[in-house]
Structure formats: structure tokens, C-alpha cells
Protein backbone atom coordinates (compact mmCIF):
# COMPACT_ATOMS: atom_id res chain seq x y z
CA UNK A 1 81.90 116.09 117.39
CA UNK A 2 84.50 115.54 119.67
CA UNK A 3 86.80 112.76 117.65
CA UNK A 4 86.67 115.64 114.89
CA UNK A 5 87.69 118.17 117.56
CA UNK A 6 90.82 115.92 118.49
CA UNK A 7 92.42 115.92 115.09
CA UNK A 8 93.19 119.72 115.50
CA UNK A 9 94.34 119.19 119.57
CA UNK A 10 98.00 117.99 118.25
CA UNK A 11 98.13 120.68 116.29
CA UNK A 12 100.65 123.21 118.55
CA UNK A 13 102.03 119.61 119.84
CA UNK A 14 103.37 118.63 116.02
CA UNK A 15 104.78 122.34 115.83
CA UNK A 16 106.69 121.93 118.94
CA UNK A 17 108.16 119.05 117.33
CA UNK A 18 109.13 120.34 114.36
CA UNK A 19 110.62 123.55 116.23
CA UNK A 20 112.67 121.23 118.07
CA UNK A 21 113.59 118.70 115.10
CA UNK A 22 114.93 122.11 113.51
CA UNK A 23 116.72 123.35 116.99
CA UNK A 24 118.56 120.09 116.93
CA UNK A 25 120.13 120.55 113.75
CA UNK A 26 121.94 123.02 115.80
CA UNK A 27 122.32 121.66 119.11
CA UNK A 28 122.07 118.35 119.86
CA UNK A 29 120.54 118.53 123.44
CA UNK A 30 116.84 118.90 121.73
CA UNK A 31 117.31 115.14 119.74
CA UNK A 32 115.89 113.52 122.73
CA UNK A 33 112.84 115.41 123.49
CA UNK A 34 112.41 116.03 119.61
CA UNK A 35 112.50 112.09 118.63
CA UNK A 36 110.13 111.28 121.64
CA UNK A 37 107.51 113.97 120.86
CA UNK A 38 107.25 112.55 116.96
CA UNK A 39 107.21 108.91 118.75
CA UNK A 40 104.53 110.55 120.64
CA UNK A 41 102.29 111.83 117.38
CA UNK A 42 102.42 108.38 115.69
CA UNK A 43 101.19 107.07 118.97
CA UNK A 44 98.59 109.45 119.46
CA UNK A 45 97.29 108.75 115.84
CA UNK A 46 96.98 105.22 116.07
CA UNK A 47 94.67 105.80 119.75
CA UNK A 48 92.64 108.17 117.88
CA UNK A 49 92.10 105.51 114.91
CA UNK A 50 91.36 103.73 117.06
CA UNK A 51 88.82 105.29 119.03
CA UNK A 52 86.82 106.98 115.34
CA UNK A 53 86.82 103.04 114.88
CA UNK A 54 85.31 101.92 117.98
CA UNK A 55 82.66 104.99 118.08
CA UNK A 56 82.14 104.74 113.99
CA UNK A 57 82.35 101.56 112.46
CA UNK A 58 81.81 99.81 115.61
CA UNK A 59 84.60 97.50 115.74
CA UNK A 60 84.91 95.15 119.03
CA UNK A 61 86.71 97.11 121.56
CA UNK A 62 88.97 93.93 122.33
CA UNK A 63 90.69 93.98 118.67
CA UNK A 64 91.19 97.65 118.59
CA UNK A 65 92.42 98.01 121.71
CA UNK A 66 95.22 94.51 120.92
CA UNK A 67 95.64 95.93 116.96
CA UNK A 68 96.87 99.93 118.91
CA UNK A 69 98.94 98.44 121.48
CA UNK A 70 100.75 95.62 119.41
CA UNK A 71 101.34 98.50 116.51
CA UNK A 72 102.26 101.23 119.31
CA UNK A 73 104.60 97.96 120.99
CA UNK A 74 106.58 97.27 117.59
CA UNK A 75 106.86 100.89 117.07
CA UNK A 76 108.50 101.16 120.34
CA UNK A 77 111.27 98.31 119.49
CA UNK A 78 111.62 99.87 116.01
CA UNK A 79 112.42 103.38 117.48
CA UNK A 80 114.53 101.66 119.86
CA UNK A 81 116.48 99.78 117.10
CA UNK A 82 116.94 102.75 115.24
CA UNK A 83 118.10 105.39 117.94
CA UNK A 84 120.31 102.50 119.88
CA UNK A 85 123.63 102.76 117.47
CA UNK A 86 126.81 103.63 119.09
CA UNK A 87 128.44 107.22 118.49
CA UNK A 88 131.25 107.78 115.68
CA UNK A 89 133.77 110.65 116.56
């Protein structure tokens, strides 16, 4: 009852971040806080995956927990990679 319960928590969260995705179109200050919020929502949905698969299927904790944080690791260096390039005037 309470996994199900968590899908609709990140609800107001994913607004935010589209509010501010759309607010940066304008002014650039919000990029920041708008790219680490939707860095936040893929994280968020690969700890809930995989916590329904721990309590559900019941996976061993060990390889869930080292499948989340090497995904949520090469995420990281992918969203680092992509966001790193130097400004053009």
C-alpha cells in the first residue's frame, strides 16, 4: 500500500520541474535547479524500482541495491558529460 502511495508523492515535485524547465526558457538562472530536479526524478524512479522489486518479486537486496547505484552512478557522469560544454557568445 505504501510503494503504490509513493508513485503519486513526486507528483507536485515533477510539476515544479516542469514550471522551472519552462521559467528557464526565459531566464536562465532556473537551468540549474531545473536540470537537477529532473536528475532528481530519474533517480527517485530507479530507488522506487527498486524497492517494488525487493518487497515484490523478492530480488536479493545486494543486486538491487549495486544494479540502482551503478545506473544512478552512470547517470551522474552522463548528466555531467552533457551539461559540462563550454559557453558560445
Amino acid at each position: 500500500m505504501i510503494l503504490e502511495a509513493l508513485l503519486f508523492v513526486f507528483f507536485p515535485l515533477a510539476l515544479l520541474a516542469t514550471g522551472l524547465s519552462h521559467a528557464a526558457e526565459k531566464d536562465e538562472r532556473w537551468l540549474g535547479l531545473a536540470s537537477a530536479l529532473v536528475l532528481f526524478e530519474f533517480f527517485y524512479t530507479l530507488a522506487l524500482g527498486g524497492g517494488i522489486s525487493i518487497a515484490i518479486q523478492v530480488r536479493p537486496r545486494i543486486a538491487v541495491c549495486a544494479t540502482v547505484f551503478s545506473s544512478m552512478v552512470v547517470i551522474t557522469f552522463a548528466w555531467s558529460l552533457m551539461f559540462s560544454h563550454p559557453e558560445v557568445c
